[in-house]
C-alpha atoms as a PDB file:
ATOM      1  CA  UNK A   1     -29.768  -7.792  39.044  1.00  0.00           C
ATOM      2  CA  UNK A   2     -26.268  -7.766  37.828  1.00  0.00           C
ATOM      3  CA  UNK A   3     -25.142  -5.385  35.577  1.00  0.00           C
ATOM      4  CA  UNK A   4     -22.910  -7.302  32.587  1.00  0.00           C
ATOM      5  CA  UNK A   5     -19.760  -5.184  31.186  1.00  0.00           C
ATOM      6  CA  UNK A   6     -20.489  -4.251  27.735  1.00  0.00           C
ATOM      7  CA  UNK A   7     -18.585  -6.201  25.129  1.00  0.00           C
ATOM      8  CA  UNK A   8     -16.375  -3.939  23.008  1.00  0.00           C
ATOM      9  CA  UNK A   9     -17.327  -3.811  19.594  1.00  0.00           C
ATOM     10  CA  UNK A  10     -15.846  -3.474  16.197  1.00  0.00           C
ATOM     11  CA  UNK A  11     -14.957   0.106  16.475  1.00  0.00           C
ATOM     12  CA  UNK A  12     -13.187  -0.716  20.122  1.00  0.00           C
ATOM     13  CA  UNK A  13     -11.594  -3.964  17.708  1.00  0.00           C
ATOM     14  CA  UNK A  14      -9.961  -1.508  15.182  1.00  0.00           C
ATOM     15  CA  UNK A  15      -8.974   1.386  17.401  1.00  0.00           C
ATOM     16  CA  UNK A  16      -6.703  -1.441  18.830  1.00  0.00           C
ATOM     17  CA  UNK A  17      -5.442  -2.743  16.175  1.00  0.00           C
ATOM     18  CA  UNK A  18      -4.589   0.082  14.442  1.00  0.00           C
ATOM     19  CA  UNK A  19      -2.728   1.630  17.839  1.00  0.00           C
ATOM     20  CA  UNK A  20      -0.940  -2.403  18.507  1.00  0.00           C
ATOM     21  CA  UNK A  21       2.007  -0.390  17.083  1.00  0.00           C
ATOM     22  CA  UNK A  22       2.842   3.060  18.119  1.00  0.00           C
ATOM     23  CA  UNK A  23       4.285   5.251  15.475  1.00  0.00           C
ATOM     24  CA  UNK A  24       7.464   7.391  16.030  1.00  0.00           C
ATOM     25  CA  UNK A  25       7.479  11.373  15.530  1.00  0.00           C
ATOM     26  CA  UNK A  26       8.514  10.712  11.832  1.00  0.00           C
ATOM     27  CA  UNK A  27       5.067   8.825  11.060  1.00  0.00           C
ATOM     28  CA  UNK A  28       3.559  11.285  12.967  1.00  0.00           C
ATOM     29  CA  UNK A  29       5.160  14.548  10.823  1.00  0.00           C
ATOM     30  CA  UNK A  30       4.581  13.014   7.892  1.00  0.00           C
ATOM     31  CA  UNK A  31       1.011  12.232   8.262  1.00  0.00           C
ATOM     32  CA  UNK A  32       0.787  15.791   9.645  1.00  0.00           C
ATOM     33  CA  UNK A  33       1.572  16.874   5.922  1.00  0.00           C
ATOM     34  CA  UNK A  34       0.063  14.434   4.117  1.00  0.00           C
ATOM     35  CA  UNK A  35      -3.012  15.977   5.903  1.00  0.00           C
ATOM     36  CA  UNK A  36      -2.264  19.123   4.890  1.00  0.00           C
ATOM     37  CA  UNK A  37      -1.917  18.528   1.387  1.00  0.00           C
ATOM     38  CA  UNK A  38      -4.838  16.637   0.939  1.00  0.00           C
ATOM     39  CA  UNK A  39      -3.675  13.164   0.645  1.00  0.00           C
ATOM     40  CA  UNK A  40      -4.817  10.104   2.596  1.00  0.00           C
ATOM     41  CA  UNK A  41      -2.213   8.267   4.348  1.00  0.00           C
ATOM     42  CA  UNK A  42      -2.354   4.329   4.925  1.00  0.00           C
ATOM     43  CA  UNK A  43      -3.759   3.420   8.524  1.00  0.00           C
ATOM     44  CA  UNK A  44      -1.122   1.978  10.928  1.00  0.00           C
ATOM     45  CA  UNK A  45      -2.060  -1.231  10.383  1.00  0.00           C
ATOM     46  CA  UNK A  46      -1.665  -1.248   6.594  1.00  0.00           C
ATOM     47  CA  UNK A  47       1.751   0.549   7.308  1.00  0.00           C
ATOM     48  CA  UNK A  48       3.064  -2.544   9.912  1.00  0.00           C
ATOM     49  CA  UNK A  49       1.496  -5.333   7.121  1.00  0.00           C
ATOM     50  CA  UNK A  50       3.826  -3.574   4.448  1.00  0.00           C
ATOM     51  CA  UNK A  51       6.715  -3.801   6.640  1.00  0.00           C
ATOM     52  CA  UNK A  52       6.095  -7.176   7.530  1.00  0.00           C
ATOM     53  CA  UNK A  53       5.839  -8.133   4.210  1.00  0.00           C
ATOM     54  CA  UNK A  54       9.321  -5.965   3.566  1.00  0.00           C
ATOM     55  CA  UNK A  55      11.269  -8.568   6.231  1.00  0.00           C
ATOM     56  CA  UNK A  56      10.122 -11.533   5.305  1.00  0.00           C
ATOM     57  CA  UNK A  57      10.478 -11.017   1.381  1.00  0.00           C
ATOM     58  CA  UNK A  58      14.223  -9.782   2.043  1.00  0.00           C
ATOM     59  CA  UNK A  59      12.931  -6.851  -0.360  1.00  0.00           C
ATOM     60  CA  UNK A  60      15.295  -5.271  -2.173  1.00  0.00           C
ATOM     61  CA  UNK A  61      13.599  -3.926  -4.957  1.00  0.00           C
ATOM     62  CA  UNK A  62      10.143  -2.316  -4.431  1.00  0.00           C
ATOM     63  CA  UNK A  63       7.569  -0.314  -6.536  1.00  0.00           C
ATOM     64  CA  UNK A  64       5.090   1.933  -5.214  1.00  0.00           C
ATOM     65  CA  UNK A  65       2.192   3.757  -7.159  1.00  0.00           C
ATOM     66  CA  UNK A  66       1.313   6.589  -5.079  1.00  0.00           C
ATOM     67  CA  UNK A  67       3.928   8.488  -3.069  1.00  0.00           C
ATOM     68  CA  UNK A  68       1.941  10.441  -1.339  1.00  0.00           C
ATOM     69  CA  UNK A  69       3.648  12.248   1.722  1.00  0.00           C
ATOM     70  CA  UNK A  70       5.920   8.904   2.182  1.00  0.00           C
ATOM     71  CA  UNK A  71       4.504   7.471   4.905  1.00  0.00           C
ATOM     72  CA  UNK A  72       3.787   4.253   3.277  1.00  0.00           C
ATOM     73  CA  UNK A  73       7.187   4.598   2.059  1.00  0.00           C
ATOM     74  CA  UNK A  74       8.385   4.472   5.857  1.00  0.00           C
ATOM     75  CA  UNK A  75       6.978   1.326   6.406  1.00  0.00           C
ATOM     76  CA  UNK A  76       8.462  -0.292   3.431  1.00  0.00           C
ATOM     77  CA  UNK A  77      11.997   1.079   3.817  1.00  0.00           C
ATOM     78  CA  UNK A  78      12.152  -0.158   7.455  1.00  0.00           C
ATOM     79  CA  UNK A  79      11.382  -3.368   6.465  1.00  0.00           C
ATOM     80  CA  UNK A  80      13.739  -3.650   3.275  1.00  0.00           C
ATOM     81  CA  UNK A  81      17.304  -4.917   3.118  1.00  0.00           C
ATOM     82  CA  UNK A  82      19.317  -2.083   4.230  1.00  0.00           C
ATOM     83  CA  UNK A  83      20.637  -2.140   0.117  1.00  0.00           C
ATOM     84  CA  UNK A  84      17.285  -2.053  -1.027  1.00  0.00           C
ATOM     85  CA  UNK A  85      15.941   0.885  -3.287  1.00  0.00           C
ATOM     86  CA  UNK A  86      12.276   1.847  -3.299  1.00  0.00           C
ATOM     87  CA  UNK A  87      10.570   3.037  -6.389  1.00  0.00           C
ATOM     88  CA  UNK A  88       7.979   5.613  -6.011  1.00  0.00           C
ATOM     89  CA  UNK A  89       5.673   7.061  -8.825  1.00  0.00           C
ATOM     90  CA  UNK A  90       3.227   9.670  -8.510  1.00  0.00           C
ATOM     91  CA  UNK A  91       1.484  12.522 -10.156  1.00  0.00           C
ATOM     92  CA  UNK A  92       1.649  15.438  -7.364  1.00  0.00           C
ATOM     93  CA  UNK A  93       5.387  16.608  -7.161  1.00  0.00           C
ATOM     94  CA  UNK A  94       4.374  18.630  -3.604  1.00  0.00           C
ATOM     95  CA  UNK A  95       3.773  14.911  -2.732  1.00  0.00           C
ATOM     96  CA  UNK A  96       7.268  13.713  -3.406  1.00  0.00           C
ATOM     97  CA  UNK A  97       8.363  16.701  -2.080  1.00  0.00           C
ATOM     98  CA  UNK A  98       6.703  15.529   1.072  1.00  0.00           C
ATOM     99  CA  UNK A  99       8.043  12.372   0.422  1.00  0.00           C
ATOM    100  CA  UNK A 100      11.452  13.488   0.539  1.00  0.00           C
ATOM    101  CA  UNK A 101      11.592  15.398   3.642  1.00  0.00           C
ATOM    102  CA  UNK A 102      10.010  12.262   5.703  1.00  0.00           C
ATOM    103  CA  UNK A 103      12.606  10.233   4.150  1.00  0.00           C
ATOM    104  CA  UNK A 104      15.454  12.858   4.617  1.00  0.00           C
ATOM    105  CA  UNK A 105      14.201  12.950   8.712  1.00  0.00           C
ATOM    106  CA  UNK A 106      14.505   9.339   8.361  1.00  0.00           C
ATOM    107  CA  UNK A 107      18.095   9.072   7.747  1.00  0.00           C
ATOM    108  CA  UNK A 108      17.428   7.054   4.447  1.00  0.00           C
ATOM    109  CA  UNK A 109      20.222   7.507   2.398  1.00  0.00           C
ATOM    110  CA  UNK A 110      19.304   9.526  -0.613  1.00  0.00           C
ATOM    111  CA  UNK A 111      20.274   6.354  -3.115  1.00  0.00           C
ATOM    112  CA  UNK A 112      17.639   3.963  -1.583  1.00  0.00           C
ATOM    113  CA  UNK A 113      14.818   5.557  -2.898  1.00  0.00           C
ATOM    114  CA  UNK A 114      14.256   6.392  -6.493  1.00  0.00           C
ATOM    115  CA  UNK A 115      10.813   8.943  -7.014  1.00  0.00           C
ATOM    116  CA  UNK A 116       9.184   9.408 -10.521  1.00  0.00           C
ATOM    117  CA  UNK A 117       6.905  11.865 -11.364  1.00  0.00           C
ATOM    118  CA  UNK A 118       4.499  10.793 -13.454  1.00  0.00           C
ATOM    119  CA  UNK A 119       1.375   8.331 -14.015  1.00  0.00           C
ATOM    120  CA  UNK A 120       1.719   4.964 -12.835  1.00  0.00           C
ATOM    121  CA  UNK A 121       0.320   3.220 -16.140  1.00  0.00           C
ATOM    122  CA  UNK A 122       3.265   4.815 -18.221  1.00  0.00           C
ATOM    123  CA  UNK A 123       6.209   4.434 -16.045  1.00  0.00           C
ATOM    124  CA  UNK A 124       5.380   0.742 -15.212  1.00  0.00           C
ATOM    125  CA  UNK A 125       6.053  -0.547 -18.637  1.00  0.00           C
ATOM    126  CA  UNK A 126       9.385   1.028 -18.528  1.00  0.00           C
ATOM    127  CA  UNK A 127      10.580  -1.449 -15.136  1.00  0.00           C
ATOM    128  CA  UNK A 128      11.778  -4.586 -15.285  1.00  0.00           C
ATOM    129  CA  UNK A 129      10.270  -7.845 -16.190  1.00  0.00           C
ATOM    130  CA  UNK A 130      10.778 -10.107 -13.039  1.00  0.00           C
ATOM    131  CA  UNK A 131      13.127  -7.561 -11.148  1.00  0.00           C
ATOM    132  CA  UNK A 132      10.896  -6.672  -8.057  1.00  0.00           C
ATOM    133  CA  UNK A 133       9.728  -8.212  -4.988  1.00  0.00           C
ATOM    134  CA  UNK A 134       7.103  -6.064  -3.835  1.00  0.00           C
ATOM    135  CA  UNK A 135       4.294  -4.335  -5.944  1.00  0.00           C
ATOM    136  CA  UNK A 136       2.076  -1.737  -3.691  1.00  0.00           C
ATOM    137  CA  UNK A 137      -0.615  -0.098  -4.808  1.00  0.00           C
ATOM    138  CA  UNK A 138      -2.457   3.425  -3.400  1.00  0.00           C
ATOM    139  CA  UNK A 139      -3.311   5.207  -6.066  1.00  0.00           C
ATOM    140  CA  UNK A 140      -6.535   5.971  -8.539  1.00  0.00           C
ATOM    141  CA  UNK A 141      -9.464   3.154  -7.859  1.00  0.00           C
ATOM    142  CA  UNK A 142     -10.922   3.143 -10.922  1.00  0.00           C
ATOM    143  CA  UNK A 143      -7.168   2.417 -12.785  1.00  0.00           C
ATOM    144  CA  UNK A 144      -6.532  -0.862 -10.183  1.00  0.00           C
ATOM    145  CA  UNK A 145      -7.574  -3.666 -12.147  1.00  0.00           C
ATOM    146  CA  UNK A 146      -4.749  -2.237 -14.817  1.00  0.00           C
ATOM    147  CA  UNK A 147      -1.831  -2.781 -12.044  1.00  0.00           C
ATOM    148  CA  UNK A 148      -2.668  -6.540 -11.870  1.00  0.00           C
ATOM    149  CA  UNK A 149      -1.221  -7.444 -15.148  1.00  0.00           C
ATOM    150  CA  UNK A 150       1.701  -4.852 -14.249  1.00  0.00           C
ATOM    151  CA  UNK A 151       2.186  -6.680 -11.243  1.00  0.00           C
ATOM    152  CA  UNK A 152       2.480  -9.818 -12.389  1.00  0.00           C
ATOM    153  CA  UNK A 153       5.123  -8.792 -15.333  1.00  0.00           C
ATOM    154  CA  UNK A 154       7.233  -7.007 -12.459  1.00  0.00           C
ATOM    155  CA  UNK A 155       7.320  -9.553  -9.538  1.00  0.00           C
ATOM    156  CA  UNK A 156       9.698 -12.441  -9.420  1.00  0.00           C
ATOM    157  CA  UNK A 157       8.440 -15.813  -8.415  1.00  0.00           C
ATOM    158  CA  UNK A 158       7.393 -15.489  -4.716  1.00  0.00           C
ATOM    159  CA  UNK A 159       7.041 -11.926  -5.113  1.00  0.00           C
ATOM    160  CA  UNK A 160       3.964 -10.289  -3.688  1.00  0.00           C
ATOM    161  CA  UNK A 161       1.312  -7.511  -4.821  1.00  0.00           C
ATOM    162  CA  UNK A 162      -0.206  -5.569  -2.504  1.00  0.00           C
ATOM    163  CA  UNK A 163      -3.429  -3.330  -3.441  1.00  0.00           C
ATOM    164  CA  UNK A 164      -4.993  -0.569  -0.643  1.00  0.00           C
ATOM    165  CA  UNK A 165      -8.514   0.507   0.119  1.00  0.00           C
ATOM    166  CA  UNK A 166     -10.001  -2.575  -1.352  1.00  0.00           C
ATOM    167  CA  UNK A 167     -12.617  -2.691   1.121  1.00  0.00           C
ATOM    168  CA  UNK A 168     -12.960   0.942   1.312  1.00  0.00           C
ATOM    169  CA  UNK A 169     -16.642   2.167   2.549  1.00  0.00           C
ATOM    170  CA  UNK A 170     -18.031  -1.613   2.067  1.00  0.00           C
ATOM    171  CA  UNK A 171     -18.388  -0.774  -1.520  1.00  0.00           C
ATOM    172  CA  UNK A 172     -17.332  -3.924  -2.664  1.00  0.00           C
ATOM    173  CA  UNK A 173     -19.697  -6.024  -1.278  1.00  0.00           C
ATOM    174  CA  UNK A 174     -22.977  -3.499  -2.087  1.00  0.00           C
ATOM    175  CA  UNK A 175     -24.578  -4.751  -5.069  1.00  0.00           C
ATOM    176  CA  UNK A 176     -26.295  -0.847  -5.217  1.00  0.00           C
ATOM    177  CA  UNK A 177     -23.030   0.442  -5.972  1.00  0.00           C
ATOM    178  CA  UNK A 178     -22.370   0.810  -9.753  1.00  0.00           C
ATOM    179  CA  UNK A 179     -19.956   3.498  -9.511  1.00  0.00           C
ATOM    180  CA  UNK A 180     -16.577   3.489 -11.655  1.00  0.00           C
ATOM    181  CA  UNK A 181     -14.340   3.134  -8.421  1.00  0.00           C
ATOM    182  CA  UNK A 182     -16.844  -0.238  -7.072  1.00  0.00           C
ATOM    183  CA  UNK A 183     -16.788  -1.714 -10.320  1.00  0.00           C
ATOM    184  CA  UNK A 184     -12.959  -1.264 -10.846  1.00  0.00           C
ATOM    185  CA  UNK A 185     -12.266  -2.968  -7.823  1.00  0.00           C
ATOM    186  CA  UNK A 186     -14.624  -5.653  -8.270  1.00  0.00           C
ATOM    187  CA  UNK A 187     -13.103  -6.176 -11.532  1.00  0.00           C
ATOM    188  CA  UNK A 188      -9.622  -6.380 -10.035  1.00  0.00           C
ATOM    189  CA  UNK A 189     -10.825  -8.853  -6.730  1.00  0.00           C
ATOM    190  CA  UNK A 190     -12.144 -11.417  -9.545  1.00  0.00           C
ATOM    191  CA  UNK A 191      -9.051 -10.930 -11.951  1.00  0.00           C
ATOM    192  CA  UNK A 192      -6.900 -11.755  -9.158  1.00  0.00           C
ATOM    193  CA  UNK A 193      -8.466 -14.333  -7.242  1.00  0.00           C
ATOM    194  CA  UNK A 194      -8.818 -16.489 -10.743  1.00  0.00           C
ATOM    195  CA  UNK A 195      -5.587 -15.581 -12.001  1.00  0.00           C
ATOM    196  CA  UNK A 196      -3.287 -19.002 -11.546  1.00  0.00           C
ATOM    197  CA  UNK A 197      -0.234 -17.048 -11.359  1.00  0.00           C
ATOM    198  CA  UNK A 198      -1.015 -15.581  -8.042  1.00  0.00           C
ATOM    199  CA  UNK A 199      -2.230 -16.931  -4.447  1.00  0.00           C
ATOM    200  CA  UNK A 200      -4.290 -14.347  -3.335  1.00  0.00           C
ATOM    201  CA  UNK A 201      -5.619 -12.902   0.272  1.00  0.00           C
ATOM    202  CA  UNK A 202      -7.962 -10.211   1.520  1.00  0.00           C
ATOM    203  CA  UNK A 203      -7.061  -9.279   4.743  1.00  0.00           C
ATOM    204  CA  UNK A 204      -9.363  -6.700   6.937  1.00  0.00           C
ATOM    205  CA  UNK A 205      -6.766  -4.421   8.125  1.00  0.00           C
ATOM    206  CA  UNK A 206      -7.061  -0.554   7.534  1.00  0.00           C
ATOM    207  CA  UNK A 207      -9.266   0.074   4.676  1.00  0.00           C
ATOM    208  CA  UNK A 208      -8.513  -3.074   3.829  1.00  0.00           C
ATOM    209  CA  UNK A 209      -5.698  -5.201   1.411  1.00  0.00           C
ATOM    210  CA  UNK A 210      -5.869  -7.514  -1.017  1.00  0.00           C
ATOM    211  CA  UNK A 211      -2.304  -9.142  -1.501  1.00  0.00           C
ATOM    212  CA  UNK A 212      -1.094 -11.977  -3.623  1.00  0.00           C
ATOM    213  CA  UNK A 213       2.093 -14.033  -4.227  1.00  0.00           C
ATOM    214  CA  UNK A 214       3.226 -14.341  -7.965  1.00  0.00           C
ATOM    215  CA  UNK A 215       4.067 -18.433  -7.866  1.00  0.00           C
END
């Protein structure tokens, strides 16, 4: 008998897709830390979608909720105008520290970035209507489906939100789960996908990314 090679999985799948693009030693540091204080990073693959969708908006003006130790903040800045400024809110000031260094090792020029400590939900009604191009989200589950009306308020026409973990764990798609985190992000996958202000997509990479388009 012959013996047939195994077909790689889904685990062999996403251990190549996340690894397509190799990360420098500045991704690499600044995951170190984000381990080390706690904070989960966004997988490679999330990281080169963000960047992606940095060049092809022409960002210039970003918002991020959830610093964490800047390695989403990487991506975006490598893929924004070189006059762009990124906006980055979060709660942990060791994060933004974090933040900073990984940008400082970056060469970003201290003026591209703006950080603000604080929560999300109160600093977002203090941007401006219709003066961003890119809305990403990484922050508190439960508090999502509250970023979708933010989001649309904040993006210009052809703009584009961008929410992490959506697919984190499966939980969407278990109707066991009942948990605050499931239901908020239920809640937030209908309100988006019916809203007609926005063309929606949930795309499998990393933990998973639902982004839409403000028409």
């Amino acid at each position: 008998m012959t013996s047939e090679t195994p077909t790689p999985g889904a685990a062999e799948l996403r251990e190549y897709v996340e690894g397509y693009l190799p990360e420098d030693d500045t991704l690499t540091g600044a995951r170190a830390r984000a381990s080390e204080l706690g904070c989960r990073p966004v997988e490679p693959s999330t990281g080169a979608a963000l960047r992606f969708l940095s060049v092809v908006l022409g960002a210039r003006a970003v918002v991020e909720v959830g610093t964490g130790a800047g390695v989403s903040g990487l991506y975006l800045l490598r893929g924004m105008a070189p006059d762009g400024v990124l906006t980055s809110i979060d709660v942990e000031p060791e994060h933004q520290r974090a933040a900073k260094r990984a940008f400082t090792e970056d060469s970003v020029p201290p003026g591209r970035t703006r950080l603000i400590m604080g929560r999300a939900l109160d600093v977002l009604p203090r941007l401006t209507d219709g003066g961003y191009d890119l809305l990403f989200v990484d922050a508190a589950r439960p508090e999502y489906p509250s970023y979708h009306e933010q989001g649309v308020r904040l993006l210009r026409p052809g703009g584009v939100m961008v929410f992490d973990n959506v697919l984190w764990q499966a939980k969407l798609i278990d109707p066991a789960r009942r948990d605050p985190e499931t239901t908020a992000l239920r809640e937030l996958a209908r309100a988006v996908r019916d809203d007609k202000r926005l063309v929606p997509v949930l795309l499998p990479l990393g933990e998973g990314l639902l982004a839409a388009a403000r028409v």
